[in-house]
C-alpha atoms as a PDB file:
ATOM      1  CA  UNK A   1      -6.760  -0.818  -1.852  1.00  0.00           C
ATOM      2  CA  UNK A   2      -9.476   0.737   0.090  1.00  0.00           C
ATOM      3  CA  UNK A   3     -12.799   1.264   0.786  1.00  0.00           C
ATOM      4  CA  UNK A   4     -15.070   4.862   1.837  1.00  0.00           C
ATOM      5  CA  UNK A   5     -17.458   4.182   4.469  1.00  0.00           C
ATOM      6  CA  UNK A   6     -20.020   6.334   5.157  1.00  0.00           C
ATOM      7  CA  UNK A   7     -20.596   7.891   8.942  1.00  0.00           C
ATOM      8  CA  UNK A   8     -23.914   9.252   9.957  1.00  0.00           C
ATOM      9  CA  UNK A   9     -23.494  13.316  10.148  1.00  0.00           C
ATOM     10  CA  UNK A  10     -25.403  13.234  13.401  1.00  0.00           C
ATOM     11  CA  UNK A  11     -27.448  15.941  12.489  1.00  0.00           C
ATOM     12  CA  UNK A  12     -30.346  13.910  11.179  1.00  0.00           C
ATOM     13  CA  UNK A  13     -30.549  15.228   8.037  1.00  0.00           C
ATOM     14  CA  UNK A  14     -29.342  12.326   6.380  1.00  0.00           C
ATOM     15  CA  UNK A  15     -26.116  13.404   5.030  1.00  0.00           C
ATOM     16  CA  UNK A  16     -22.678  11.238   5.556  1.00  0.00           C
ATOM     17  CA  UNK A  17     -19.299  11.536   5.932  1.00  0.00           C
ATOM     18  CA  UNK A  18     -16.873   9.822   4.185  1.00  0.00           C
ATOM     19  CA  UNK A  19     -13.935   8.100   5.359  1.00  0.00           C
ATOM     20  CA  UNK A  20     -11.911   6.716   3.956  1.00  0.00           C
ATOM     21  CA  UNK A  21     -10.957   3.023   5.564  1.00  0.00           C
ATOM     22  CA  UNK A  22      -7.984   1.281   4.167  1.00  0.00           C
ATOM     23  CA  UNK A  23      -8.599  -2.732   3.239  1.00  0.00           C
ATOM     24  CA  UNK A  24      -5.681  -3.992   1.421  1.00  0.00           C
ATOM     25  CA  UNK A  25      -1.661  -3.623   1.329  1.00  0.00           C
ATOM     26  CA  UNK A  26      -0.065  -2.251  -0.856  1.00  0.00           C
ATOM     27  CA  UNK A  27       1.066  -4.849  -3.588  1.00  0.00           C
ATOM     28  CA  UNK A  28       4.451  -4.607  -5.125  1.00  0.00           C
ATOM     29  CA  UNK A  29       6.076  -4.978  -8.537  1.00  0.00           C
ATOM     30  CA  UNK A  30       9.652  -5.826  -9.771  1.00  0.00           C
ATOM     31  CA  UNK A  31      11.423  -6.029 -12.746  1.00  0.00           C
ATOM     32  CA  UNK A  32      15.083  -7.835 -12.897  1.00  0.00           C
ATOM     33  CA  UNK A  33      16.936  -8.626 -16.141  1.00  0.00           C
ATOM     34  CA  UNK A  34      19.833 -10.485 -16.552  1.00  0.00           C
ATOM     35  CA  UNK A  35      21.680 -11.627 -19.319  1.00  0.00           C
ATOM     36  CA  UNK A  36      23.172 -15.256 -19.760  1.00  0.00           C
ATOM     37  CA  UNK A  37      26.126 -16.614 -21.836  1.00  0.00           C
ATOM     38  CA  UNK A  38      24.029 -19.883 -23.393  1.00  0.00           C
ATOM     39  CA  UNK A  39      21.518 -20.426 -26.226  1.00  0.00           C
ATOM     40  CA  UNK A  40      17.821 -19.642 -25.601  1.00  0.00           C
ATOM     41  CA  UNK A  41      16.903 -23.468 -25.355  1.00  0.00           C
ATOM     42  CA  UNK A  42      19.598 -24.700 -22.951  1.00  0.00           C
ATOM     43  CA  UNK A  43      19.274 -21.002 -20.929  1.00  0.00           C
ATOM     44  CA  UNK A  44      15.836 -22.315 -20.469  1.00  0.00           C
ATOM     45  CA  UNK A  45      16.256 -25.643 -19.392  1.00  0.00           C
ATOM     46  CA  UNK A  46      18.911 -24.861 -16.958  1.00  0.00           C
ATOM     47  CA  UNK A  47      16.534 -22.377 -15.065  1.00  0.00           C
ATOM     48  CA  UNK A  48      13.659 -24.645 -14.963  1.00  0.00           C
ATOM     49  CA  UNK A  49      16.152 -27.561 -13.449  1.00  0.00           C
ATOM     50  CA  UNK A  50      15.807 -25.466  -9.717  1.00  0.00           C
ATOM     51  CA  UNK A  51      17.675 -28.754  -8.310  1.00  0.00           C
ATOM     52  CA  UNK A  52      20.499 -28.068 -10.080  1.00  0.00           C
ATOM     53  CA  UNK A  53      21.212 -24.853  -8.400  1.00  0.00           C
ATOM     54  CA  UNK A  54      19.150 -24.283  -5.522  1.00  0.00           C
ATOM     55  CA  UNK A  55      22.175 -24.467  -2.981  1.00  0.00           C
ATOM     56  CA  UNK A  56      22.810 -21.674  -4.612  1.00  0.00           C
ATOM     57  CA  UNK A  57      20.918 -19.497  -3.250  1.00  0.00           C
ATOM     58  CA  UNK A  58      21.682 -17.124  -0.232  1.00  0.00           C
ATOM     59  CA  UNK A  59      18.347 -16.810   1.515  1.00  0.00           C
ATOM     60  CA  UNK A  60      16.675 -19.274   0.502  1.00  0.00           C
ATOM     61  CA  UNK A  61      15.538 -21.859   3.449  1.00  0.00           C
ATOM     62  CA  UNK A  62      13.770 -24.019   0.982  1.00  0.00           C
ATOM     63  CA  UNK A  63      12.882 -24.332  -2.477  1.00  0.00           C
ATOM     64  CA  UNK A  64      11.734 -27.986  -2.917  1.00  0.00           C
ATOM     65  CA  UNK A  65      10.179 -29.350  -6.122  1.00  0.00           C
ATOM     66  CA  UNK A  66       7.177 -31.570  -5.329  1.00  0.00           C
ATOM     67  CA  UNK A  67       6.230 -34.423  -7.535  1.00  0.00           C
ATOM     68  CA  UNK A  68       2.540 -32.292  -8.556  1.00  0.00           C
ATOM     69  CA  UNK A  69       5.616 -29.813  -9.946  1.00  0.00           C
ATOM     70  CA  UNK A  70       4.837 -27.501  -7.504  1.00  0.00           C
ATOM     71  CA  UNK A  71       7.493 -25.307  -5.756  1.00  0.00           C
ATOM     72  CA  UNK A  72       7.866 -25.102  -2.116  1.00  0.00           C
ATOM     73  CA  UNK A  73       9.981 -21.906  -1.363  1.00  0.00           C
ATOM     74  CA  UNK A  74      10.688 -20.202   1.824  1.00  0.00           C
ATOM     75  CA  UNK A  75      13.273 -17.365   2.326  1.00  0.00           C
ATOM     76  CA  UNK A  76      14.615 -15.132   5.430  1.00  0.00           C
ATOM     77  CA  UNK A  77      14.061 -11.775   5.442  1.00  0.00           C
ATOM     78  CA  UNK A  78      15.051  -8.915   7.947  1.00  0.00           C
ATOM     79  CA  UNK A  79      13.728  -8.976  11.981  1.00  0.00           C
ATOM     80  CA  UNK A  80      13.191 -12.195  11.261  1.00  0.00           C
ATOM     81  CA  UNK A  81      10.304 -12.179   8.337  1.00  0.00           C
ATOM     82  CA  UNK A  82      10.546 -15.514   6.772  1.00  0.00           C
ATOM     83  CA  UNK A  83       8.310 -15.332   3.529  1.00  0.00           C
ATOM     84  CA  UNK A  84       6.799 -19.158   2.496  1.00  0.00           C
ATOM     85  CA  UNK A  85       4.881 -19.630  -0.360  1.00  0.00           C
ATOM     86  CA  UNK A  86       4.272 -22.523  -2.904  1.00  0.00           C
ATOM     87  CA  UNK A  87       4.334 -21.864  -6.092  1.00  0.00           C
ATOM     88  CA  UNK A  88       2.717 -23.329  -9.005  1.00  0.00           C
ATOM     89  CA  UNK A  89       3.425 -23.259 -12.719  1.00  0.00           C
ATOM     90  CA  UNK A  90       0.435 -21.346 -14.940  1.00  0.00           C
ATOM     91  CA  UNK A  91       0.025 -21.993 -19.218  1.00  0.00           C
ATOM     92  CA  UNK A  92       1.742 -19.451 -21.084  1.00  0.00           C
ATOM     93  CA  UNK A  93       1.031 -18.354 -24.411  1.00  0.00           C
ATOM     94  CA  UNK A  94       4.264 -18.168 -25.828  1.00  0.00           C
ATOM     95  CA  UNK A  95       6.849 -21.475 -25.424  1.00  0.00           C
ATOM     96  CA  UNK A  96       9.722 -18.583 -24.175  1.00  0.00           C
ATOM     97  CA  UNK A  97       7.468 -17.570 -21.029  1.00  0.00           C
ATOM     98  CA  UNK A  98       7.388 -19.608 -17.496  1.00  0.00           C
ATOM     99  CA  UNK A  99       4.100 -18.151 -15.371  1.00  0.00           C
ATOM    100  CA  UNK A 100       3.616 -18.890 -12.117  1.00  0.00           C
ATOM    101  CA  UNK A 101       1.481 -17.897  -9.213  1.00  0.00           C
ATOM    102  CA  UNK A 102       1.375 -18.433  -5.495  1.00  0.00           C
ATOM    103  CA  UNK A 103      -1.164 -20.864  -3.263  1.00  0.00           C
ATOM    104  CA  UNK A 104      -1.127 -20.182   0.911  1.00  0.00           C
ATOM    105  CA  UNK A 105       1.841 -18.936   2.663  1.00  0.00           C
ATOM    106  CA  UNK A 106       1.989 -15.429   4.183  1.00  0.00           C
ATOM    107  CA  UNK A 107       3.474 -13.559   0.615  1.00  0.00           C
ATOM    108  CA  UNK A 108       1.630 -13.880  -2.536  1.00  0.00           C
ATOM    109  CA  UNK A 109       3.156 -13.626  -5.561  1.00  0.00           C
ATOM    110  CA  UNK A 110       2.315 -14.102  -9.400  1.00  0.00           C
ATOM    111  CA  UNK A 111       5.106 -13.331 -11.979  1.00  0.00           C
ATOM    112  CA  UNK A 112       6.525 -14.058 -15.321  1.00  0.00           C
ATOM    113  CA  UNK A 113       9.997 -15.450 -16.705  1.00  0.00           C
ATOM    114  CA  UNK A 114      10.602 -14.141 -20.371  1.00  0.00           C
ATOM    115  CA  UNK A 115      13.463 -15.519 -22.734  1.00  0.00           C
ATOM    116  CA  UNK A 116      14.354 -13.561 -25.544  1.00  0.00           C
ATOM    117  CA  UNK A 117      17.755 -14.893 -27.509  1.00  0.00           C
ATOM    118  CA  UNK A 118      19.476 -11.800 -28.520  1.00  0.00           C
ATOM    119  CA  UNK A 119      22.535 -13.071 -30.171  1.00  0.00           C
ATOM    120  CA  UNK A 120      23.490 -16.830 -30.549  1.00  0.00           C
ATOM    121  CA  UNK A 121      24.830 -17.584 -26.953  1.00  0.00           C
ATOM    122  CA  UNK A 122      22.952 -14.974 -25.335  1.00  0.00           C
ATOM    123  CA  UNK A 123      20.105 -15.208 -23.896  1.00  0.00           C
ATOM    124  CA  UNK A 124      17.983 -12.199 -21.848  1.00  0.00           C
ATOM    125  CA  UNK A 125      16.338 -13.140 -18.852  1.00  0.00           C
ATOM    126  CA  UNK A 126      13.556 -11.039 -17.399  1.00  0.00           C
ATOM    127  CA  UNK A 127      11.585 -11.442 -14.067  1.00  0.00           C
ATOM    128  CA  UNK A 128       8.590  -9.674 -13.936  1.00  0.00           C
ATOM    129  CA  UNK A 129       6.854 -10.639 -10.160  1.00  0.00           C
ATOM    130  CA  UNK A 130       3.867  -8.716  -8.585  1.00  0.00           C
ATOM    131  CA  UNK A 131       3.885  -9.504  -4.747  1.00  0.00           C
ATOM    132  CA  UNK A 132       1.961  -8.508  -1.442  1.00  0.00           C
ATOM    133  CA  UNK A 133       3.187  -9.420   2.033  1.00  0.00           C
ATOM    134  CA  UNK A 134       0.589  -9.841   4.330  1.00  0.00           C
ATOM    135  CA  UNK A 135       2.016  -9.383   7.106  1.00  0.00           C
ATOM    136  CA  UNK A 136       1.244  -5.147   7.434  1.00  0.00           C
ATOM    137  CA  UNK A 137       4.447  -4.692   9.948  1.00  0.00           C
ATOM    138  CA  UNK A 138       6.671  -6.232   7.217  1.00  0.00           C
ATOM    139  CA  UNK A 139       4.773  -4.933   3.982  1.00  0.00           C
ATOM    140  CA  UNK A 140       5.246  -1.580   5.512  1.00  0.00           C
ATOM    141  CA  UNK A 141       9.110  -2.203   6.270  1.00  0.00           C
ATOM    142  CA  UNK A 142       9.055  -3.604   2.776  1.00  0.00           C
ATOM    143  CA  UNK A 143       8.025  -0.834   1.424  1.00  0.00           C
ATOM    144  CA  UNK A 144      10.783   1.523   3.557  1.00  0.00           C
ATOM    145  CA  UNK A 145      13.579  -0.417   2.975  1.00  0.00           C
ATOM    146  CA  UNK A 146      12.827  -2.957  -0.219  1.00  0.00           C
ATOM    147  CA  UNK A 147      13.865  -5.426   1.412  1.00  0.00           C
ATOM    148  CA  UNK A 148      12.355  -8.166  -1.306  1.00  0.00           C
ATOM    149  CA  UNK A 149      13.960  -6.493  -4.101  1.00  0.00           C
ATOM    150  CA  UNK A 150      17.193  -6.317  -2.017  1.00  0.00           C
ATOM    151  CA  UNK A 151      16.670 -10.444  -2.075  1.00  0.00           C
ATOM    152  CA  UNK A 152      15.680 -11.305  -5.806  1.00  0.00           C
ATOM    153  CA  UNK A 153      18.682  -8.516  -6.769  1.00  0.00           C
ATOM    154  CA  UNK A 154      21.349 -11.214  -4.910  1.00  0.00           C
ATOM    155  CA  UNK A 155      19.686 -14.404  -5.527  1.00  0.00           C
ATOM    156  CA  UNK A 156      19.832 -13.727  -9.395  1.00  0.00           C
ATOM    157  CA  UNK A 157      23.365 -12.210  -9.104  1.00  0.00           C
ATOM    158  CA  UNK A 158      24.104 -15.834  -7.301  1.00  0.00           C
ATOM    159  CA  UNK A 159      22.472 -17.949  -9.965  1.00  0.00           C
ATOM    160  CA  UNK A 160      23.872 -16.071 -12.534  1.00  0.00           C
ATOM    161  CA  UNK A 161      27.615 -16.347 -11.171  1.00  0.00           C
ATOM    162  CA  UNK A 162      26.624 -20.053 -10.664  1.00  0.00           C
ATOM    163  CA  UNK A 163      25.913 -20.554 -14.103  1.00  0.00           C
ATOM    164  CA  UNK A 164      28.501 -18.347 -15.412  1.00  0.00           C
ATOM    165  CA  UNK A 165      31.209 -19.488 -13.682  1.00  0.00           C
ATOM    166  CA  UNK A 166      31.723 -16.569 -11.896  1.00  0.00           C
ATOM    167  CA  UNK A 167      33.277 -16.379  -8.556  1.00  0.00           C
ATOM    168  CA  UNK A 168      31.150 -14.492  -6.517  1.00  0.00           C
ATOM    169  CA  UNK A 169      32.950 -12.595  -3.925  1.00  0.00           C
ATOM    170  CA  UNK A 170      31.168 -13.032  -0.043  1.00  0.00           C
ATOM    171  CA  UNK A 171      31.623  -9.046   0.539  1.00  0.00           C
ATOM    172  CA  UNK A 172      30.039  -8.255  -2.788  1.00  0.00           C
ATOM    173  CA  UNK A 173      26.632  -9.609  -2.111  1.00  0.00           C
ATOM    174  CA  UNK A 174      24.456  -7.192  -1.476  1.00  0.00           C
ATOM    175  CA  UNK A 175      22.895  -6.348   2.055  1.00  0.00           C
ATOM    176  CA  UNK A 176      19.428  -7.145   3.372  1.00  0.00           C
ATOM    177  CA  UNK A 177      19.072  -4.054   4.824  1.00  0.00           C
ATOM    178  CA  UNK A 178      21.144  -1.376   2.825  1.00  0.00           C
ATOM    179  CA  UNK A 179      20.255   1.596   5.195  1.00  0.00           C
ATOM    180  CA  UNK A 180      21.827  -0.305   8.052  1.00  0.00           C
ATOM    181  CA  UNK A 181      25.067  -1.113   6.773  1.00  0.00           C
ATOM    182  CA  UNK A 182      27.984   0.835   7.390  1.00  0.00           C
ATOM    183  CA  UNK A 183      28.659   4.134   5.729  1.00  0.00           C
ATOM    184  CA  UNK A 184      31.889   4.285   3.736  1.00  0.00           C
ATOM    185  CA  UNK A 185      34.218   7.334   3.664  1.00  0.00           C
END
């Protein structure tokens, strides 16, 4: 996060100053769960088919499977922040886990996808991802307005209606940038 470095006191005596310089952004973590009307096994292999469903998504400019199974994923954010990244699949432990972590791009990111069947034709999703931006302008924004969290919120209310059947409704998807929209009476 941070480092102290240590200023001469000027004096000659030999004692310092601290300050206190900062190094790194701040990372970020989020937590999404969603549940979904299928089995554990065919929950899974419905997510892990992204070419299925990746017109799907609403910000998403690219999210292209390579043949090294590697993801390459790109999405607009606000004032123009477009986030690339590609991501590649990590061993789990457990057989109802998908890991992955980021390589280049200007947002890292490692998370976890965890399956848990909690009735038959039920399954509960869970997205755990730990992220840094590293651009400092829009890590800062970031962390103002969430913008990222705005993101995975609608993209997995947009799979989710995809795979559900649901029609999702253009006015109810939720807003990059919350504090901009609108206010309602």
């Amino acid at each position: 996060m941070g480092r102290f470095d240590s200023l001469p006191s000027g004096k000659g005596d030999g004692i310092g100053i601290a300050r206190f310089k900062a190094t790194n952004l701040t990372p970020m973590l989020l937590q999404k769960t969603l549940h979904m009307s299928q089995p554990l096994a065919e929950c899974k292999a419905r997510l892990a088919s992204i070419q299925s469903y990746r017109r799907q998504f609403l910000m998403v400019t690219r999210a292209t499977v390579t043949s090294s199974k590697t993801v390459d994923f790109s999405f607009r954010g606000p004032l123009g922040f477009e986030a690339h990244t590609v991501l590649l699949s990590v061993e789990s432990d457990s057989p109802d886990q998908y890991t992955f972590e980021s390589v280049g791009g200007n947002i890292n990111l490692m998370g976890i996808v965890d399956f848990a069947e909690i009735r038959p034709n039920c399954t509960e999703v869970t997205l755990a991802v730990h992220y840094e931006i590293r651009n400092k302008l829009f890590a800062w924004l970031d962390r103002r307005a969430r913008f990222v969290d705005t993101f995975v919120t609608a993209e997995l209310r947009s799979i989710r209606a995809h795979f559900e059947g649901i029609a999702a409704s253009y006015l109810e998807r939720a807003p990059v940038l919350p504090m901009f929209q609108t206010a309602t009476a």
